[in-house]
C-alpha atoms as a PDB file:
ATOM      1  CA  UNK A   1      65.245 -48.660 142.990  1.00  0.00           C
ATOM      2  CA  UNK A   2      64.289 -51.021 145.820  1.00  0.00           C
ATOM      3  CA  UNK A   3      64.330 -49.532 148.901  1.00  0.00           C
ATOM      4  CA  UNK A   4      65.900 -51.769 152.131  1.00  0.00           C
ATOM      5  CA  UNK A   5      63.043 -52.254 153.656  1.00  0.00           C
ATOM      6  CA  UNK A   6      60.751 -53.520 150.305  1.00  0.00           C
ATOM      7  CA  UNK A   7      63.981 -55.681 149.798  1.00  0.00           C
ATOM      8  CA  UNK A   8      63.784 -57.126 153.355  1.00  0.00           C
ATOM      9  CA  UNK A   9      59.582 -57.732 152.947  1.00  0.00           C
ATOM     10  CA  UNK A  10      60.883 -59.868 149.178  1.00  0.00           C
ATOM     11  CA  UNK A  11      63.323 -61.638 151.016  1.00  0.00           C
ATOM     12  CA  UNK A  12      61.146 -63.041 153.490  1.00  0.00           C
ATOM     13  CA  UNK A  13      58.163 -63.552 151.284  1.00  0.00           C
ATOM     14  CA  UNK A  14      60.437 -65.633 149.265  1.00  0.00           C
ATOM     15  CA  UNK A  15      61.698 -67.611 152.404  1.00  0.00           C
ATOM     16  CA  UNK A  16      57.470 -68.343 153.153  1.00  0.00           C
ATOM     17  CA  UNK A  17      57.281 -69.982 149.612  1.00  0.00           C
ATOM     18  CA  UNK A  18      60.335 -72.059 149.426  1.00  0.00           C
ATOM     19  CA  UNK A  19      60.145 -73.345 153.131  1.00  0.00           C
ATOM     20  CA  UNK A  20      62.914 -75.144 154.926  1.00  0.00           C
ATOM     21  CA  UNK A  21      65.284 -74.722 151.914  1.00  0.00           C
ATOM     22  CA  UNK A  22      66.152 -71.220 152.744  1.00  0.00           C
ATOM     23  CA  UNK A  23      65.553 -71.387 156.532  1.00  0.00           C
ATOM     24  CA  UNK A  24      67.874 -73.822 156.283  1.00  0.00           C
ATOM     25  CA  UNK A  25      70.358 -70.974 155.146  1.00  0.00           C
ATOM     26  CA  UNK A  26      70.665 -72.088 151.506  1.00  0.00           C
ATOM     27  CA  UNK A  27      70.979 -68.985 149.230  1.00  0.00           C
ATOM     28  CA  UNK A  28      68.319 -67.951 147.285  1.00  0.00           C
ATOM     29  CA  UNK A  29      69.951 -69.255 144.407  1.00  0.00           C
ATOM     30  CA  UNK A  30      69.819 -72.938 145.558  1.00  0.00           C
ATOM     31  CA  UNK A  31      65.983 -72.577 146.558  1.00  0.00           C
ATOM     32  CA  UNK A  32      64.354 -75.819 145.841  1.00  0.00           C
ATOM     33  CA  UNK A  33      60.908 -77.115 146.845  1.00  0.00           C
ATOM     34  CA  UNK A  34      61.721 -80.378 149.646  1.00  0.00           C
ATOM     35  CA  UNK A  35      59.528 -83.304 150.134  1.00  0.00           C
ATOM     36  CA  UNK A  36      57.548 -83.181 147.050  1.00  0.00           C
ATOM     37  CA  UNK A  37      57.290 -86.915 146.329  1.00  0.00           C
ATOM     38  CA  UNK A  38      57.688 -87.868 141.912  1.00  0.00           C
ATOM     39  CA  UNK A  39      58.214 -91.073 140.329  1.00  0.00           C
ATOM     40  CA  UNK A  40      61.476 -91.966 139.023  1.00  0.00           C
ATOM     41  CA  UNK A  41      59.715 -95.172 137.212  1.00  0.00           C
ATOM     42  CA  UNK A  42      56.800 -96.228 136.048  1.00  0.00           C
ATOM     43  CA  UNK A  43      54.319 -97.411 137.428  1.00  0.00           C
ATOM     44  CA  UNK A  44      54.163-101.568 137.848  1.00  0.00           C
ATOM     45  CA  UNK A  45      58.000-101.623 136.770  1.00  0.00           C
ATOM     46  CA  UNK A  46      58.577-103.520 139.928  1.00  0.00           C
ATOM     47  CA  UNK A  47      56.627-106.462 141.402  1.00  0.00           C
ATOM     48  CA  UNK A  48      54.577-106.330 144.602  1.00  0.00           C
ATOM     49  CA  UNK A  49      57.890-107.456 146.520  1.00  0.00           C
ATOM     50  CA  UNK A  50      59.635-104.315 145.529  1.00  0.00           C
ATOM     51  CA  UNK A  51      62.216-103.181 148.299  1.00  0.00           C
ATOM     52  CA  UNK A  52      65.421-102.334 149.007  1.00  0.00           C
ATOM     53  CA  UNK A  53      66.362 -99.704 148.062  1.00  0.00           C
ATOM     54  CA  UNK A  54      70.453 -98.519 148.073  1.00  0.00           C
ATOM     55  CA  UNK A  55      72.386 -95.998 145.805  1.00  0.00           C
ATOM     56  CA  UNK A  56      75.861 -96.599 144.788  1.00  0.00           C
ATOM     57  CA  UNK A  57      78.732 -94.423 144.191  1.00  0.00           C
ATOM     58  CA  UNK A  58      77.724 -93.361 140.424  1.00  0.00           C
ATOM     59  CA  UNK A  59      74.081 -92.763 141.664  1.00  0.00           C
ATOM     60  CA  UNK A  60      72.001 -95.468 140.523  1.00  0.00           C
ATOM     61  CA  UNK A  61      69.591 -96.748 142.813  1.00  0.00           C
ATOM     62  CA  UNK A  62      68.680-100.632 143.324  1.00  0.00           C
ATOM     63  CA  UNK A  63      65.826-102.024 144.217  1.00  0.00           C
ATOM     64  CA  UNK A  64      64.225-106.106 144.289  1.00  0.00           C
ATOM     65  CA  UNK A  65      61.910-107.215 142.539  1.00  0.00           C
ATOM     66  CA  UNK A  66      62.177-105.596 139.192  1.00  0.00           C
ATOM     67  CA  UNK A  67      59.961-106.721 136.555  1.00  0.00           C
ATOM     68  CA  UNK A  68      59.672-110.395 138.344  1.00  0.00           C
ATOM     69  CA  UNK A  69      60.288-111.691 141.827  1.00  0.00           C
ATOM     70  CA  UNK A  70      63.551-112.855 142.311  1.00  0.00           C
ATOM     71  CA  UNK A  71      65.948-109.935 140.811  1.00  0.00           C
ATOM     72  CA  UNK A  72      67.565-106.510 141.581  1.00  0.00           C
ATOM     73  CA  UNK A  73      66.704-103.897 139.462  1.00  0.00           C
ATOM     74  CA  UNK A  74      69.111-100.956 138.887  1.00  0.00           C
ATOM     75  CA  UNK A  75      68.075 -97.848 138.320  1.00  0.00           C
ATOM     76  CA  UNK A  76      69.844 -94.894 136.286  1.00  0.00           C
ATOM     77  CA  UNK A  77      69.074 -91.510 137.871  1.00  0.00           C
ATOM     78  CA  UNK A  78      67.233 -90.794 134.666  1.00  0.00           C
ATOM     79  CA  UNK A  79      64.494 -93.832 135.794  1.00  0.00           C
ATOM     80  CA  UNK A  80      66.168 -96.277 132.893  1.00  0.00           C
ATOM     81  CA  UNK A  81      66.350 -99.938 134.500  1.00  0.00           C
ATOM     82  CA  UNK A  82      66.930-102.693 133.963  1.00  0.00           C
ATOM     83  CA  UNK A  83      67.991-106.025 136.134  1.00  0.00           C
ATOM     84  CA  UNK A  84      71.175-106.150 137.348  1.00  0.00           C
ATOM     85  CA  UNK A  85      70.943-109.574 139.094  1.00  0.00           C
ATOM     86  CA  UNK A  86      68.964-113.067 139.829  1.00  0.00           C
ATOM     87  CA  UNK A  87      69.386-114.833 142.895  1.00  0.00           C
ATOM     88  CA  UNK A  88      69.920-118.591 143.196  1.00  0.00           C
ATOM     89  CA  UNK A  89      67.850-120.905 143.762  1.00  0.00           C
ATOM     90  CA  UNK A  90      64.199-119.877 145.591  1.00  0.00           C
ATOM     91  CA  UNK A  91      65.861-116.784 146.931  1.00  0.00           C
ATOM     92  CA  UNK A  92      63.950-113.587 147.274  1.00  0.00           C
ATOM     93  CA  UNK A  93      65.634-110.580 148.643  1.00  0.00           C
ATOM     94  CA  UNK A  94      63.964-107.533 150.619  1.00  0.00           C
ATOM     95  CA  UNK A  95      66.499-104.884 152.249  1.00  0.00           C
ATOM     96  CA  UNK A  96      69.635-103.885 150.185  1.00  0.00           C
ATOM     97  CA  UNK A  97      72.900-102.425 151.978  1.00  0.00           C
ATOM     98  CA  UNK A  98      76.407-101.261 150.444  1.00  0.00           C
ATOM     99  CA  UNK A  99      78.862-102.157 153.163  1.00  0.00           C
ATOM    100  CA  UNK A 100      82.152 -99.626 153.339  1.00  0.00           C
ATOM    101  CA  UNK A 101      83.753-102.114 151.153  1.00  0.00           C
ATOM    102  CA  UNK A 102      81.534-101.118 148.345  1.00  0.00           C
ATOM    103  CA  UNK A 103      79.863-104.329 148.528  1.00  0.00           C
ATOM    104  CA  UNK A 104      76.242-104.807 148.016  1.00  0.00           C
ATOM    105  CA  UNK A 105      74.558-107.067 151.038  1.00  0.00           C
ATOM    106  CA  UNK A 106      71.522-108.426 150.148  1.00  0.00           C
ATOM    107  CA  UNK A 107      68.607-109.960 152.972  1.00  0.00           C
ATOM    108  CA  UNK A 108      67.188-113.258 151.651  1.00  0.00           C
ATOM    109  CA  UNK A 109      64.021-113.910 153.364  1.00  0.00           C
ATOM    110  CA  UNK A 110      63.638-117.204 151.592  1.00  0.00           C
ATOM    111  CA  UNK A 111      66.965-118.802 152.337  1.00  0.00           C
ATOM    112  CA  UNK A 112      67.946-116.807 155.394  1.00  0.00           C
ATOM    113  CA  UNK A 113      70.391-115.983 153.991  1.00  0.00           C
ATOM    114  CA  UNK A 114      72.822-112.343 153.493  1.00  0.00           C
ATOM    115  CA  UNK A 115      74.412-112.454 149.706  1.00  0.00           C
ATOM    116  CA  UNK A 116      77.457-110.099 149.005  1.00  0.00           C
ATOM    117  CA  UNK A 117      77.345-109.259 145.409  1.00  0.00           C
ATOM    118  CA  UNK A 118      80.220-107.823 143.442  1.00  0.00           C
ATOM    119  CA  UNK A 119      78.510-104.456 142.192  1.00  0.00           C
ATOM    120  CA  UNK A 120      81.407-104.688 139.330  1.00  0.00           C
ATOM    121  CA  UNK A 121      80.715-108.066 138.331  1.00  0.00           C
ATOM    122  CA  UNK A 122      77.407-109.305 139.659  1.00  0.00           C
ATOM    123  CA  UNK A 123      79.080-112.061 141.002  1.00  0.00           C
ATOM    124  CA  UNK A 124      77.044-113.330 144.140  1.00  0.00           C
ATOM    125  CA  UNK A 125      78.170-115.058 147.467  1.00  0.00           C
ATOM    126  CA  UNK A 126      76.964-116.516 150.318  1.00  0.00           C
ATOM    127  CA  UNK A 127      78.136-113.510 153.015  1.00  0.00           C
ATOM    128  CA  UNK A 128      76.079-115.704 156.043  1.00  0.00           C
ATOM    129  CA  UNK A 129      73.453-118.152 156.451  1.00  0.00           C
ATOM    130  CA  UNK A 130      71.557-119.193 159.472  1.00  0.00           C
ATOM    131  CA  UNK A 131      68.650-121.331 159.097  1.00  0.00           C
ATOM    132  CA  UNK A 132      67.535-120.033 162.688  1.00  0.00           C
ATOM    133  CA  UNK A 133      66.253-117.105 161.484  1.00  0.00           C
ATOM    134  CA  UNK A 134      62.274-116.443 160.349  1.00  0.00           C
ATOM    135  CA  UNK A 135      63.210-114.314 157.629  1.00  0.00           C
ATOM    136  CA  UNK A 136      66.180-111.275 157.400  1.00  0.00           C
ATOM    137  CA  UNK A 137      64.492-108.401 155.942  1.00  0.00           C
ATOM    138  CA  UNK A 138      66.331-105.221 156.296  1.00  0.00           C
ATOM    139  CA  UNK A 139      69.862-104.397 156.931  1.00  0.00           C
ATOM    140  CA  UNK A 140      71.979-101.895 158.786  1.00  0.00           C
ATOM    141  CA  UNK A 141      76.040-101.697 158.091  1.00  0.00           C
ATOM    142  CA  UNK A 142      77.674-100.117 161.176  1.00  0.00           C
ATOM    143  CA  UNK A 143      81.328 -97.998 159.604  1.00  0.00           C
ATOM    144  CA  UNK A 144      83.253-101.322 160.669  1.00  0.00           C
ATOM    145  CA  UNK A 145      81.483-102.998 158.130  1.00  0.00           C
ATOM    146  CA  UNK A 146      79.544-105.192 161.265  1.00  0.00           C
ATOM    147  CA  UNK A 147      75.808-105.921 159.789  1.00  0.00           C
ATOM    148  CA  UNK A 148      72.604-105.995 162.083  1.00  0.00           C
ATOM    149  CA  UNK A 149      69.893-107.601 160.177  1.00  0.00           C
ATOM    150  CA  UNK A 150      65.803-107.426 161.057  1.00  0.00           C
ATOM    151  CA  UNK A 151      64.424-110.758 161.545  1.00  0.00           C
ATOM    152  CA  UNK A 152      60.218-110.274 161.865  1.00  0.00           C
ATOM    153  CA  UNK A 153      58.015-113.568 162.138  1.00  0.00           C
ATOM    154  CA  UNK A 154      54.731-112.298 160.524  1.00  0.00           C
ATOM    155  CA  UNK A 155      52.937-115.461 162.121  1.00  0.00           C
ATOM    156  CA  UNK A 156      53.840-114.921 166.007  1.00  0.00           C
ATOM    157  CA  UNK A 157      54.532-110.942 165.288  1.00  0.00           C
ATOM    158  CA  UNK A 158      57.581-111.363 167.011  1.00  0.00           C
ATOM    159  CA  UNK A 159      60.781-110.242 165.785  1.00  0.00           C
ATOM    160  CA  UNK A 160      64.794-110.045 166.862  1.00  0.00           C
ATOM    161  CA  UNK A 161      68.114-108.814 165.544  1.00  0.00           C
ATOM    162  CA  UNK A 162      71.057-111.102 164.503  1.00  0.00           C
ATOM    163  CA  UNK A 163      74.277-109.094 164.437  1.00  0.00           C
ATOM    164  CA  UNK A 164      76.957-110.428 161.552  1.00  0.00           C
ATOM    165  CA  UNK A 165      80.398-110.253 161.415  1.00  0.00           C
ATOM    166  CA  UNK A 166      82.829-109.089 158.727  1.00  0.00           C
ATOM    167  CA  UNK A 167      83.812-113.007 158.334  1.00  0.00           C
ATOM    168  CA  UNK A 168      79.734-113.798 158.206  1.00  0.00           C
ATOM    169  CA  UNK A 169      80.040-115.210 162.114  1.00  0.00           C
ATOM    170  CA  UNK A 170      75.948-114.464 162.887  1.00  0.00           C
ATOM    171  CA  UNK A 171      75.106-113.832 166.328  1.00  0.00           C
ATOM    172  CA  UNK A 172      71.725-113.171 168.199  1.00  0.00           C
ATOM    173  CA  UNK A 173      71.938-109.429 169.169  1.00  0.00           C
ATOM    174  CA  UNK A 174      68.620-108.630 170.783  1.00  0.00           C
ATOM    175  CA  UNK A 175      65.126-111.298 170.721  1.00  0.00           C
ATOM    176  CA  UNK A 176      61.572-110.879 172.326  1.00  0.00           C
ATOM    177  CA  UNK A 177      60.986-107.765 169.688  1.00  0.00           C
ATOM    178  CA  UNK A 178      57.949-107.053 168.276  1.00  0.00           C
ATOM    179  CA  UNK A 179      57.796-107.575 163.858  1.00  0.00           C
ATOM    180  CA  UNK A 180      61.140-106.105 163.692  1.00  0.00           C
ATOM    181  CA  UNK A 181      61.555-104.217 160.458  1.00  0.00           C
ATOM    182  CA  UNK A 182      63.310-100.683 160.028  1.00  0.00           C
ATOM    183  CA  UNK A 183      66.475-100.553 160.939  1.00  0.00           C
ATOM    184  CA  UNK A 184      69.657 -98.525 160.978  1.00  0.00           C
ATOM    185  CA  UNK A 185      72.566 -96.909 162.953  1.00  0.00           C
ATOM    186  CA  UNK A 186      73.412 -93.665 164.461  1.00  0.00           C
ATOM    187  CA  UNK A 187      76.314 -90.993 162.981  1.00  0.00           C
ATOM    188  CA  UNK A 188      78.544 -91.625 165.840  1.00  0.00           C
ATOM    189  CA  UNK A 189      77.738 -95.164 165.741  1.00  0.00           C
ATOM    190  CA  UNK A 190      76.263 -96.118 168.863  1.00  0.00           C
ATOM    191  CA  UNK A 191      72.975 -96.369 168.687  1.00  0.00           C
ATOM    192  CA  UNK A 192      70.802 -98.823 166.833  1.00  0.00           C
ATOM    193  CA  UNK A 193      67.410 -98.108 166.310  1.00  0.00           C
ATOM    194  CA  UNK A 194      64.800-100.838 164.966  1.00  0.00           C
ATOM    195  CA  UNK A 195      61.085-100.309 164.554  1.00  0.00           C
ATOM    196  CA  UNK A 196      58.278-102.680 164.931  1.00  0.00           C
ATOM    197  CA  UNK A 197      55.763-102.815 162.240  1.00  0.00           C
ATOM    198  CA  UNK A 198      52.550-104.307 163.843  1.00  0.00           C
ATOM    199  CA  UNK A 199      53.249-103.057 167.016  1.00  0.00           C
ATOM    200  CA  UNK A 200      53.782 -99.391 165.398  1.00  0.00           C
ATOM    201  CA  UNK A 201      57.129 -98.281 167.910  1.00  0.00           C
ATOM    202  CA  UNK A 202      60.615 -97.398 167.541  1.00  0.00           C
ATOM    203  CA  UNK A 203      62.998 -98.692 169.461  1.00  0.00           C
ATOM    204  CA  UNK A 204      66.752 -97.621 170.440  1.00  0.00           C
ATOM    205  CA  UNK A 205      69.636 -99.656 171.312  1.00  0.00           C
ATOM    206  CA  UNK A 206      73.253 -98.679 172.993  1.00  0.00           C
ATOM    207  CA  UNK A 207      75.374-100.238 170.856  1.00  0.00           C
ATOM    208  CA  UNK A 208      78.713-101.332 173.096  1.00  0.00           C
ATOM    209  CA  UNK A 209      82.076-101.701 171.868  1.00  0.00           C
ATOM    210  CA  UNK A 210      81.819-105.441 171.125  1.00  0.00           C
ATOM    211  CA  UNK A 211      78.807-104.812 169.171  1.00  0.00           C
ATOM    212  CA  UNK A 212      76.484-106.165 171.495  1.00  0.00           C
ATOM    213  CA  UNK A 213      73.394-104.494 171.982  1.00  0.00           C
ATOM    214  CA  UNK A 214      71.449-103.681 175.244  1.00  0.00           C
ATOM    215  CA  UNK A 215      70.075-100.462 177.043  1.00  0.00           C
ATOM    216  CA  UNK A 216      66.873-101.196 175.168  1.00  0.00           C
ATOM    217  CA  UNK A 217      64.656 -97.978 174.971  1.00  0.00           C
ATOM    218  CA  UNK A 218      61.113 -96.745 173.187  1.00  0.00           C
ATOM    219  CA  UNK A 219      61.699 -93.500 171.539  1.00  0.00           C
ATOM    220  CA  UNK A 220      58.573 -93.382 169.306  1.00  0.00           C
ATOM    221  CA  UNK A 221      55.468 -94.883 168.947  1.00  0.00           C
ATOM    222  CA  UNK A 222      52.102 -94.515 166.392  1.00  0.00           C
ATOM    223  CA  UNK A 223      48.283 -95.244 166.668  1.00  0.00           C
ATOM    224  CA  UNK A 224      47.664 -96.461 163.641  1.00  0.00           C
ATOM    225  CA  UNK A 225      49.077 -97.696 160.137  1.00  0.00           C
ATOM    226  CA  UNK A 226      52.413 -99.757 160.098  1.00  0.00           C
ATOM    227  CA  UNK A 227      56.493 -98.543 159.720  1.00  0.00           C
ATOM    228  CA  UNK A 228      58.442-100.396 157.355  1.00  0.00           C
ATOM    229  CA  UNK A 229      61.540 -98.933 156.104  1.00  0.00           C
ATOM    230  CA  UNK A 230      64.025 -96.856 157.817  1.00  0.00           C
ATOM    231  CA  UNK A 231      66.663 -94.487 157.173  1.00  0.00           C
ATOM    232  CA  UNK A 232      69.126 -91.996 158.800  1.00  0.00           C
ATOM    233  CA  UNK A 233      70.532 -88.564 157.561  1.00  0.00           C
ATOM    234  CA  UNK A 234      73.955 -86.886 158.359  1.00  0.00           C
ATOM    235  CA  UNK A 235      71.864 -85.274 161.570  1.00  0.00           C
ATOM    236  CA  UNK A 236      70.607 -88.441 163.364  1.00  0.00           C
ATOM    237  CA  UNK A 237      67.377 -88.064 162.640  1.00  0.00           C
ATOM    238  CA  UNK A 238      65.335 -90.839 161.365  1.00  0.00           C
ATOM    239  CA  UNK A 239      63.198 -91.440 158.059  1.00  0.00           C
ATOM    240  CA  UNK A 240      60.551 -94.143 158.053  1.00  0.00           C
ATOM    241  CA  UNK A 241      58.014 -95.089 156.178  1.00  0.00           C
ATOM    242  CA  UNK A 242      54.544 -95.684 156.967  1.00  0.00           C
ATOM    243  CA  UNK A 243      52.929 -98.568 154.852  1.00  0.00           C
ATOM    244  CA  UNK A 244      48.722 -98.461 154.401  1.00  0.00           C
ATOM    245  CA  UNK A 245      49.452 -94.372 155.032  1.00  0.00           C
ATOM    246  CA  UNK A 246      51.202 -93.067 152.094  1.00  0.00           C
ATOM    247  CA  UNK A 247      53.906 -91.398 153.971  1.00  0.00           C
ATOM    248  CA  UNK A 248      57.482 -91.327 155.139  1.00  0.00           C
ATOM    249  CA  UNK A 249      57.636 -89.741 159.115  1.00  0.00           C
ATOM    250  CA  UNK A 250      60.688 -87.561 159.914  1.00  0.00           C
ATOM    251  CA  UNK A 251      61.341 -87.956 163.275  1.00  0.00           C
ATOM    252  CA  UNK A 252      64.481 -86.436 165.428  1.00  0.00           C
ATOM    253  CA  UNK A 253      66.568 -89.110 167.342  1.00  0.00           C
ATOM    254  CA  UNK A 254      64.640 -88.692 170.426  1.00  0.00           C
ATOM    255  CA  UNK A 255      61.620 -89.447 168.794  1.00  0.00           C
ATOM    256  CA  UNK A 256      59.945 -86.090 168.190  1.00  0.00           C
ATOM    257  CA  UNK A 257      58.091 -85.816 164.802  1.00  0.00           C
ATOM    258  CA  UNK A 258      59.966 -83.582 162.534  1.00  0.00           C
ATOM    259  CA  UNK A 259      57.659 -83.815 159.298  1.00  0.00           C
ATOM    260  CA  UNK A 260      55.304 -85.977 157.616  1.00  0.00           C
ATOM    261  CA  UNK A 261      55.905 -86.423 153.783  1.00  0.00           C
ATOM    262  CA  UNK A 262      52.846 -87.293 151.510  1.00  0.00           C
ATOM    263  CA  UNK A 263      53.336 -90.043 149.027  1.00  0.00           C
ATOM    264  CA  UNK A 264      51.760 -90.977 145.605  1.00  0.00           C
ATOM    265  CA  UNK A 265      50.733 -94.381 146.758  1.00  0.00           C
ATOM    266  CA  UNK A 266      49.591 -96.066 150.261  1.00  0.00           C
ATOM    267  CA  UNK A 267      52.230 -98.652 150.450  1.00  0.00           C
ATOM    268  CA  UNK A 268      56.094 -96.897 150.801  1.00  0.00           C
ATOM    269  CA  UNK A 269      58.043-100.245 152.013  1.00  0.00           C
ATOM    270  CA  UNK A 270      61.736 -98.727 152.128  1.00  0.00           C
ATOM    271  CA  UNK A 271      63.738 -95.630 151.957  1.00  0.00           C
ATOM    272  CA  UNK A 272      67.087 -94.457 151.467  1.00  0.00           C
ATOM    273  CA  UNK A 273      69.475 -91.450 149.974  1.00  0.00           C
ATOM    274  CA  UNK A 274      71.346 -91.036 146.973  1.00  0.00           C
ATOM    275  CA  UNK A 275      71.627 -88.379 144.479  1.00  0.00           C
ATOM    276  CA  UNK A 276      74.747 -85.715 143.992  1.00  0.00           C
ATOM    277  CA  UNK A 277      74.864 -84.140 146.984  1.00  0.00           C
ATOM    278  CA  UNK A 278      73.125 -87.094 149.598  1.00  0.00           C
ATOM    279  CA  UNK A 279      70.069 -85.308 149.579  1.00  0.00           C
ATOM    280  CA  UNK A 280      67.170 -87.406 147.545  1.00  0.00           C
ATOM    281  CA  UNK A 281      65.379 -89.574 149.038  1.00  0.00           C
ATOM    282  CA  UNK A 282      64.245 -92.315 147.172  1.00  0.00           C
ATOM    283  CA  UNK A 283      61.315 -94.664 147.919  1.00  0.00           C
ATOM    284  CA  UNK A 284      60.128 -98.076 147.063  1.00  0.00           C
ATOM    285  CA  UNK A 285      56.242 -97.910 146.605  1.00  0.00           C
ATOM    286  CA  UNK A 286      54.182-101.285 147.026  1.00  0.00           C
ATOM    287  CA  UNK A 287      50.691-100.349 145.517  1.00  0.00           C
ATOM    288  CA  UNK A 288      51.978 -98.931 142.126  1.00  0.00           C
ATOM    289  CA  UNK A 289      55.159-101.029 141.860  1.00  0.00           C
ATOM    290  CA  UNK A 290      57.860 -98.151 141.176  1.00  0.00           C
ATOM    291  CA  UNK A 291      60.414 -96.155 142.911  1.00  0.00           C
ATOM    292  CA  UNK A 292      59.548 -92.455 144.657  1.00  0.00           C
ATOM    293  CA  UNK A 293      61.709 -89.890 144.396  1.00  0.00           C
ATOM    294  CA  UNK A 294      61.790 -86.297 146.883  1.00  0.00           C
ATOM    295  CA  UNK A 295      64.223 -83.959 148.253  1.00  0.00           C
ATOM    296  CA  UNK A 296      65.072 -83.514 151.547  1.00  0.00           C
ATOM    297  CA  UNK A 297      67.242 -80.335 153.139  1.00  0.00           C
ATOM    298  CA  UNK A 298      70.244 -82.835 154.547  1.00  0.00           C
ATOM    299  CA  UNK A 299      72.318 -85.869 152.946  1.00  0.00           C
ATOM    300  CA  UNK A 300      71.620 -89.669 153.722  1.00  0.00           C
ATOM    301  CA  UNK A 301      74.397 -90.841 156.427  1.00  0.00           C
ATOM    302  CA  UNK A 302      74.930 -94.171 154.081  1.00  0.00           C
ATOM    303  CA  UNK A 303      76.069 -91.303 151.324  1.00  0.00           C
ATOM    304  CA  UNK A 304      78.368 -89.849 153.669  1.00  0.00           C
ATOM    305  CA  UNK A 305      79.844 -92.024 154.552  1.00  0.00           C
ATOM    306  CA  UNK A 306      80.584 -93.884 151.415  1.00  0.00           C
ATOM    307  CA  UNK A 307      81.903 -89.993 150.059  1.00  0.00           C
ATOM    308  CA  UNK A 308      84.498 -90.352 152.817  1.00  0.00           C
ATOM    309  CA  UNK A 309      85.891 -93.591 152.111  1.00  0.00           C
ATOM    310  CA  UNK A 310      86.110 -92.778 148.460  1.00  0.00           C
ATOM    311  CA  UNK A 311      88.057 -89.747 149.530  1.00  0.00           C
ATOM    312  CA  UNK A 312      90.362 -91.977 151.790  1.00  0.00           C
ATOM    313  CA  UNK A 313      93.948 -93.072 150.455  1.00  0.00           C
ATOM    314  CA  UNK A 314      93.882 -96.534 149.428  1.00  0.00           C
ATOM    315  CA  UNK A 315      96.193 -98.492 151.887  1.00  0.00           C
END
């Protein structure tokens, strides 16, 4: 029979092996290993453009560029894909959103242009246009359904925000950035946070009640190797990935360094969460042209919050 104390000496040899799981206060039966980084396709699936990536209710992840420029790939949590769209014309899309109306948003680089595709249908639409822009690249869908989108000039490595209305009204929100890239939005929704790519800092925005932006503050910043992606979980705190280093940074949302995840690849371009409970983390990969896949010990926000509005009445 075990004694207390040998009991007490297993439990907390078994807490040292499975790591933040149980210190996290999951019991024993749920232990899992976190941020151990698989792929959920194979290798060269997706083109050198891949990005993206967004989950939608059922769980299947989407991603651009799969099999040739051009398209959106979906992804069965399984890893079966196959495309689920072609955009018009020249039109090559980069960051991927699903707005609170269960739309999919879409960043054209090419066109400058945001596309709101039916995820029912595939039908596509124009959502905005503005030929002012360098390039949208990555998307970030306040819970009003308002849209910030990264706008990075590669050539100047400048960068700003344009903020976009529910009726596709596009606004300048916030100019003289570095290569704007990452971005996304707080829980309580007040806060926008962008990083830079080439100049290697995060930056955080007060986010008033017109949805202007302003209070402009550096939380984080990084010596060497660039940020791409960005994501935030249920906590605040902020997931981004670092392209040329093979890693996705955890940081909290005052900047602090949380974790650093190791990567099968050197190129991770985008991040966010999906799975059944919020709580994978899945990862576009440059270099070998396929989707990552790893745990993490809290759910996405974007999950969240789409779990609550499927749980609201219809009105």
């Amino acid at each position: 029979m075990m004694t207390s104390t040998r009991l007490a000496c297993a439990l907390a040899f078994a807490a040292c092996q499975a790591g933040p799981a149980l210190a996290a206060g999951a019991p024993p039966a749920t232990l899992e290993r976190l941020h151990v980084a698989s792929a959920l396709t194979a290798p060269k699936s997706f083109t050198f453009g891949v990005e993206g990536p967004a989950v939608d209710a059922a769980g299947n992840v989407y991603a651009v560029n799969f099999a040739r420029q051009q398209t959106i790939g979906k992804v069965k949590p399984n890893g079966e894909a196959e495309v689920f769209a072609t955009l018009p014309g020249t039109s090559v899309a980069n960051g991927i959103r699903f707005g609170p109306d269960g739309a999919m948003y879409v960043a054209d680089y090419v066109e400058h242009t945001i596309y709101r595709i039916d995820p029912a249908s595939g039908a596509i639409a124009i959502h905005a246009r503005e030929d002012a822009m360098s390039q949208p690249n990555d998307l970030a869908i306040t819970a009003a359904g308002v849209i910030y989108a990264s706008d990075p000039d590669w050539k100047k490595s400048t960068g700003r925000v344009w903020r976009i209305e529910r009726d596709g009204k596009v606004t300048l929100a916030a100019d003289q950035l570095g290569t704007a890239n990452g971005i996304d939005v707080s829980p309580d929704g007040r806060t926008l946070y962008v990083n830079e790519s080439v100049q290697r800092m995060v930056w955080a925005f007060t986010i008033a009640p017109d949805g202007t932006l302003g209070g402009k503050r550096r939380i984080a910043s990084f010596s060497d190797h660039g940020l791409d992606g960005m994501r935030v979980d249920v906590d605040g705190n902020l997931y981004i990935t670092r392209i040329g280093k093979g890693t996705v940074v955890k940081l909290s949302p005052d900047g602090r360094t949380l974790a650093e995840i190791s990567l099968p690849g050197k190129k991770p371009s985008n991040i966010s969460f999906g799975g059944p409970d919020g709580r994978t983390a899945y990862v576009t990969e440059v270099e070998n042209g396929q989707l990552l896949q790893f745990r993490v010990a809290r759910p996405g926000l974007e999950w969240q919050q789409r779990q609550a509005g499927a749980a609201r009445p219809a009105q």
